[in-house]
Protein backbone atom coordinates (compact mmCIF):
# COMPACT_ATOMS: atom_id res chain seq x y z
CA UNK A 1 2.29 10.83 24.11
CA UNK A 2 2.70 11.67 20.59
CA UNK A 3 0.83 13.30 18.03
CA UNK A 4 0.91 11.33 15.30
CA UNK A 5 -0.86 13.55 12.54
CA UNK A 6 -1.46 17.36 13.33
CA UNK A 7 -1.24 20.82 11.01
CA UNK A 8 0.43 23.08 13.02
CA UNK A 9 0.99 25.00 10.45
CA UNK A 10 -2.16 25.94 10.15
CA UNK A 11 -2.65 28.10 13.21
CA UNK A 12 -3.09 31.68 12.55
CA UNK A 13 0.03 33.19 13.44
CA UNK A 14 3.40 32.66 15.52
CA UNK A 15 1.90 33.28 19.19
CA UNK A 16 -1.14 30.76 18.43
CA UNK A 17 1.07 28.01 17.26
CA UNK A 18 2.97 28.90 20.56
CA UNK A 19 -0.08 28.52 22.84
CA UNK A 20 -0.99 25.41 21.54
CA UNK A 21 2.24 23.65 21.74
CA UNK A 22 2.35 25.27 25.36
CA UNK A 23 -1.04 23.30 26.14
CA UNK A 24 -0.18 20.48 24.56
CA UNK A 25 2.97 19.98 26.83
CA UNK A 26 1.54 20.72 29.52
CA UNK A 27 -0.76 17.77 29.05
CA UNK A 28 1.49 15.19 27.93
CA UNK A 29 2.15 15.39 24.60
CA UNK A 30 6.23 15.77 24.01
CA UNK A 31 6.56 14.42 20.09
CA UNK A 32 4.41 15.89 16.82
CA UNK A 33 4.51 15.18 13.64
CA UNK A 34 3.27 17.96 11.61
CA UNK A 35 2.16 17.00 8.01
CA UNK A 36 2.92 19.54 5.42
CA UNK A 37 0.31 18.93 3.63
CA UNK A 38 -1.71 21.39 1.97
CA UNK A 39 -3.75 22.51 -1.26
CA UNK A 40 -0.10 23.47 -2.01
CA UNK A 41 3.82 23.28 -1.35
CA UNK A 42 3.28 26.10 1.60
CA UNK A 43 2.07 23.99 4.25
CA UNK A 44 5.43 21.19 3.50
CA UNK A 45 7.70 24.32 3.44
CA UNK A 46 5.91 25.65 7.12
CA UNK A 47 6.39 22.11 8.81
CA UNK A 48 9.71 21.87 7.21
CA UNK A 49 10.42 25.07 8.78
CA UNK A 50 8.98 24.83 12.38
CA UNK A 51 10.50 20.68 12.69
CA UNK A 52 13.95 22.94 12.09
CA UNK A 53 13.55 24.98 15.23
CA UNK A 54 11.24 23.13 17.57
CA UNK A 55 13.04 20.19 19.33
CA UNK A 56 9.65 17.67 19.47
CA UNK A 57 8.39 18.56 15.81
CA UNK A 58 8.97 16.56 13.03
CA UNK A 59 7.81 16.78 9.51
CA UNK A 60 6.01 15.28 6.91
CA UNK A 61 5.58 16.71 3.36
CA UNK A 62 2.91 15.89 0.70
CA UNK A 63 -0.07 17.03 -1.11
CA UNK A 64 -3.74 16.70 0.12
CA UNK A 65 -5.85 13.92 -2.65
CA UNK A 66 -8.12 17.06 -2.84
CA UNK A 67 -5.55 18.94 -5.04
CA UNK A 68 -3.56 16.69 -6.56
CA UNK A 69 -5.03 17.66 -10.18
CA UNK A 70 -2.85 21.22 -9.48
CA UNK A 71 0.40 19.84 -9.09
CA UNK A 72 3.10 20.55 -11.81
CA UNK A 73 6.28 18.78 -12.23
CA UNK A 74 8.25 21.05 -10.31
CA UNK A 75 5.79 21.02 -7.59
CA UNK A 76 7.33 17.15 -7.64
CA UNK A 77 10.78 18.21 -8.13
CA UNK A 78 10.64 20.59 -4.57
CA UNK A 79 8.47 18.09 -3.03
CA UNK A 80 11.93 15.29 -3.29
CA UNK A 81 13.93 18.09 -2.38
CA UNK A 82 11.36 18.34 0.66
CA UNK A 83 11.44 14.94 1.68
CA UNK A 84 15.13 15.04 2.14
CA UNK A 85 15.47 17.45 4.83
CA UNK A 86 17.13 15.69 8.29
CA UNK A 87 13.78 16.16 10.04
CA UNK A 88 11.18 15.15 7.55
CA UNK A 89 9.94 11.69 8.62
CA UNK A 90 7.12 10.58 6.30
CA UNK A 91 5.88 11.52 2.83
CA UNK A 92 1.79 12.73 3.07
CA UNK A 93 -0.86 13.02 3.63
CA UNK A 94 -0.91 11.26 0.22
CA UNK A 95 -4.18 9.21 -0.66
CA UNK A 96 -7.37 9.20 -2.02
CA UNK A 97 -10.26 10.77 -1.34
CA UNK A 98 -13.68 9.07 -3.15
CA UNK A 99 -16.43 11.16 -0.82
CA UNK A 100 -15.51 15.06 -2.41
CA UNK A 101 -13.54 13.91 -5.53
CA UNK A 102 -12.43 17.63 -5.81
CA UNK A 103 -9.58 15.90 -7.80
CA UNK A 104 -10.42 13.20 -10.64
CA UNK A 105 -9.89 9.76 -9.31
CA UNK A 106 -7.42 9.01 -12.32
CA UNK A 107 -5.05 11.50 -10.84
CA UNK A 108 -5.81 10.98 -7.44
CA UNK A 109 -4.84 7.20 -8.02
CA UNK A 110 -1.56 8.31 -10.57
CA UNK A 111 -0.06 11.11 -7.78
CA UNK A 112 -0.46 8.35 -4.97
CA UNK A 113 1.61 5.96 -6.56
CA UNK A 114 3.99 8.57 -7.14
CA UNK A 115 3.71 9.44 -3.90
CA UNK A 116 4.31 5.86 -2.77
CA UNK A 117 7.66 5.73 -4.69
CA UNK A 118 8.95 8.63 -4.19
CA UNK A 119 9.02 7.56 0.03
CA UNK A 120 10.58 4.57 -1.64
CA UNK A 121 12.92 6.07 -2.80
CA UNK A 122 14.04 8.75 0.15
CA UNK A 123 13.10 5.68 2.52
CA UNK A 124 10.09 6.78 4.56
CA UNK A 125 6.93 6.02 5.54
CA UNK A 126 3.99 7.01 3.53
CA UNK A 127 1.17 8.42 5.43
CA UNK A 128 -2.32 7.31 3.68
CA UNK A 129 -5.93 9.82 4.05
CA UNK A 130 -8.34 6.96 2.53
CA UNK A 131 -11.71 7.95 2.84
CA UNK A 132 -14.73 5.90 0.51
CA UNK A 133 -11.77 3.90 -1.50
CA UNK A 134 -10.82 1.41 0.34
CA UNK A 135 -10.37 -1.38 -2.54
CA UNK A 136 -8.30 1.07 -4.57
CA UNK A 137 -6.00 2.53 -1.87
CA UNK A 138 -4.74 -1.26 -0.77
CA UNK A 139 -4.24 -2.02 -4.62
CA UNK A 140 -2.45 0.83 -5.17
CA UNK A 141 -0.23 -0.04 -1.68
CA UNK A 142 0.33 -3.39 -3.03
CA UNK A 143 1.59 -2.32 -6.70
CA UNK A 144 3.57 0.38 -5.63
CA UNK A 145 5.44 -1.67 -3.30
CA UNK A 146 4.39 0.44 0.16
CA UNK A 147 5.47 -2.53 2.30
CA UNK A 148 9.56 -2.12 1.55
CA UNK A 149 8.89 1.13 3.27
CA UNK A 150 5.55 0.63 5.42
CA UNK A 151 2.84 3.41 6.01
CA UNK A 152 -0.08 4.77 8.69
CA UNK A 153 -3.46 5.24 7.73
CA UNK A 154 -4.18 8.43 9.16
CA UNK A 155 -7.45 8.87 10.58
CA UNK A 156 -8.66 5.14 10.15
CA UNK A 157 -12.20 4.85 9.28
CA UNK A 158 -12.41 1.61 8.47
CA UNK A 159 -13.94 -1.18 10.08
CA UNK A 160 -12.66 -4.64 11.01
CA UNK A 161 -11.87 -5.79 7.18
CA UNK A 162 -10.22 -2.78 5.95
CA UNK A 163 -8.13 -3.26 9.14
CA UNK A 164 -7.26 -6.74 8.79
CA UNK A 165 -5.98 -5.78 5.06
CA UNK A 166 -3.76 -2.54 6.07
CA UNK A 167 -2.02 -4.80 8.72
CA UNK A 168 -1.62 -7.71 6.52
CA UNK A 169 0.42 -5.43 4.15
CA UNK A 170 2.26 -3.97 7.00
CA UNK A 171 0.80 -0.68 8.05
CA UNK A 172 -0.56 0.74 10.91
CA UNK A 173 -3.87 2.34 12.01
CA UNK A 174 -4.10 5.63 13.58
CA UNK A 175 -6.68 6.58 15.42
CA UNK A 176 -7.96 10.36 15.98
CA UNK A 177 -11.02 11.93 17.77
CA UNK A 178 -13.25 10.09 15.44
CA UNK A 179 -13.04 7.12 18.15
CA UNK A 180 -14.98 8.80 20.47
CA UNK A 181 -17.82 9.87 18.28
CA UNK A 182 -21.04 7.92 19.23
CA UNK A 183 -21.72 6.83 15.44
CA UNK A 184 -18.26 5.37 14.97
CA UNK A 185 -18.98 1.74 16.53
CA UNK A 186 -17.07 -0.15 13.56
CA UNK A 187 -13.94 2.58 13.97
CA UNK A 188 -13.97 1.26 18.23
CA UNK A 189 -14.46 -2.31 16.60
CA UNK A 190 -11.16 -2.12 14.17
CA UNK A 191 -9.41 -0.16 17.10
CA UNK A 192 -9.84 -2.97 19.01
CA UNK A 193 -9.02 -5.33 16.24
CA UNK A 194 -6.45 -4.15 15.59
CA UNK A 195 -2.19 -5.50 16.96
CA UNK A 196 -1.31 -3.42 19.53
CA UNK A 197 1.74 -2.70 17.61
CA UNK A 198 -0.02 -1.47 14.99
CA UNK A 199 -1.64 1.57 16.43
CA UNK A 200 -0.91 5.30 16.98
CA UNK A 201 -2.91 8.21 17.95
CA UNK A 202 -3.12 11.60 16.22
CA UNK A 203 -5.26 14.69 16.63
CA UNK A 204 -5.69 15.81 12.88
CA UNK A 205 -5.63 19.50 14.53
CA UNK A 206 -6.85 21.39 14.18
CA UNK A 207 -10.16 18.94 12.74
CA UNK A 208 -12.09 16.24 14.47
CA UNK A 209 -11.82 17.57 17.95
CA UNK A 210 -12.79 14.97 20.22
CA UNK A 211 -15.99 14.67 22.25
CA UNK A 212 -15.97 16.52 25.07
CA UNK A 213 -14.42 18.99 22.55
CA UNK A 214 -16.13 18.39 19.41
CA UNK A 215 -17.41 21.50 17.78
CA UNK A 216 -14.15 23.23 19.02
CA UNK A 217 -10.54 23.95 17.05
CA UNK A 218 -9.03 20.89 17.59
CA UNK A 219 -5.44 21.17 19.11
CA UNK A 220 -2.86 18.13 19.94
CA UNK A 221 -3.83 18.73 23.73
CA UNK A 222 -7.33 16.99 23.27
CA UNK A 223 -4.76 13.61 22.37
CA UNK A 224 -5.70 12.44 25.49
CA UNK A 225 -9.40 11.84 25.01
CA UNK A 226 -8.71 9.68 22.33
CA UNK A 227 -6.11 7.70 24.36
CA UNK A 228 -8.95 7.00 26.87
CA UNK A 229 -11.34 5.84 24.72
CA UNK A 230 -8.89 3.42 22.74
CA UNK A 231 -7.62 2.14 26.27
CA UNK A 232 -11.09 1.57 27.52
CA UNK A 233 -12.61 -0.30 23.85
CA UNK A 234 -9.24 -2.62 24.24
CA UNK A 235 -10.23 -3.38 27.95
CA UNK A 236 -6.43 -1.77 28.28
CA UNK A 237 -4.64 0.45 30.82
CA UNK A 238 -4.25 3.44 29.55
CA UNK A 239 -0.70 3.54 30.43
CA UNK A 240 0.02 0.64 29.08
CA UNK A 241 -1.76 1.58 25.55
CA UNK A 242 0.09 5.31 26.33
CA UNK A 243 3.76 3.19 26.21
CA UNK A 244 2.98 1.32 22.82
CA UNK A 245 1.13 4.07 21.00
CA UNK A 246 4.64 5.84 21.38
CA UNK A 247 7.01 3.26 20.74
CA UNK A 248 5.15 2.38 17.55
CA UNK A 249 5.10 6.04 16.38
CA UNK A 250 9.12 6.26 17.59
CA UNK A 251 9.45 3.02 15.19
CA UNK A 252 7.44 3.79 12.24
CA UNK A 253 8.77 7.37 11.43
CA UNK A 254 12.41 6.98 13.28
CA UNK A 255 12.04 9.38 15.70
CA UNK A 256 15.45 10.19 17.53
């Protein structure tokens, strides 16, 4: 399996990171990507870091929607610099986030298409958080020209319409622990929607554990729990849904 979307460089120190890469082996999972993606450039300079000296990590660099508003122009300067290390796969979390607005939508919509063409321009994926803005997020995907590159949203919350639209333009859907909740009926509907070559799994760890986790850190471990449930709502073998959520995560991001 692979983790499509986790923060591993959030865990507390060295030895924690360690433990949950240990677990997360042990149960299957032998690819991460781990999005750099912070309320500043220190998370994309940690995954940057740890995709240099662990064999199954790659990285993704970008700034959270959330704090977009703080970024300076040589915040964008080291981000480009970022994006171009041999390990970095995918430019984001990028996006926009209409349910906090802790950053004015203006910018949140300006930094995403920046975001969009600067993946343009170092050729990788963009990785999309859309939460409440929909309608905007596609436009902005469509202008920006996100299809000469293609893109994931991370964490799809959508239901069946918002899914039919990201796959028209090209993208994928990932799915995370959010599948399993018992409120998330349209997320199961889209998931099984949606091409089978359009999906991936991801953890978000260490948020969004999965139920029987939920209420716990999450960690890339608990990957499998959303596997079952997207196998079972596509009336799929789970090995079979196992073998595509990987190849499409190998083919999206160019994983070696």
């Amino acid at each position: 399996m692979i983790d499509s979307h986790c923060h591993l460089d959030f865990a507390a120190d060295d030895a924690e990171r360690d433990a949950i890469l240990t677990r997360a082996r042990a149960a299957g999972v032998n690819t991460f990507v781990c999005i750099g993606s912070g309320e500043d450039l220190g998370s994309a300079r940690r995954a940057v870091a740890l995709a240099a000296v662990e064999r199954d990590v790659y990285a993704a660099v970008g700034v959270h929607p959330h704090d977009v508003s703080k970024m300076t122009e040589a915040d964008w300067t080291e981000l480009e610099s970022l994006s171009r290390a041999s390990r970095v796969v995918g430019i984001g979390e990028t996006g926009l986030d209409y349910h906090y607005d802790h950053s004015p939508r203006d910018q949140q919509q300006a930094a995403y298409a920046r975001f969009v063409a600067l993946a343009r321009a170092v050729k990788r994926p963009v990785i999309s958080h859309v939460r409440d803005a929909h309608d905007d997020a596609l436009d902005i995907l469509r202008t920006a020209g996100a299809a000469e590159v293609g893109g994931v949203i991370h964490c799809f919350t959508g239901g069946v319409a918002e899914a039919r639209q990201y796959v028209d333009l090209g993208h994928h859907l990932s799915f995370s622990g959010i599948l399993t909740f018992k409120n998330a009926q349209p997320i199961r509907d889209a998931a099984a929607f949606a091409p089978l070559d359009r999906i991936l799994i991801e953890t978000d760890a260490p948020f969004l554990a999965p139920i029987p986790h939920r209420g716990k850190k999450n960690e890339p471990a608990f990957i499998t729990e959303t596997l079952r449930v997207l196998a079972e709502v596509r009336g799929a073998d789970v090995a079979a849904v196992e073998a595509a959520t990987t190849e499409n995560a190998r083919r999206l991001f160019a994983l070696s």
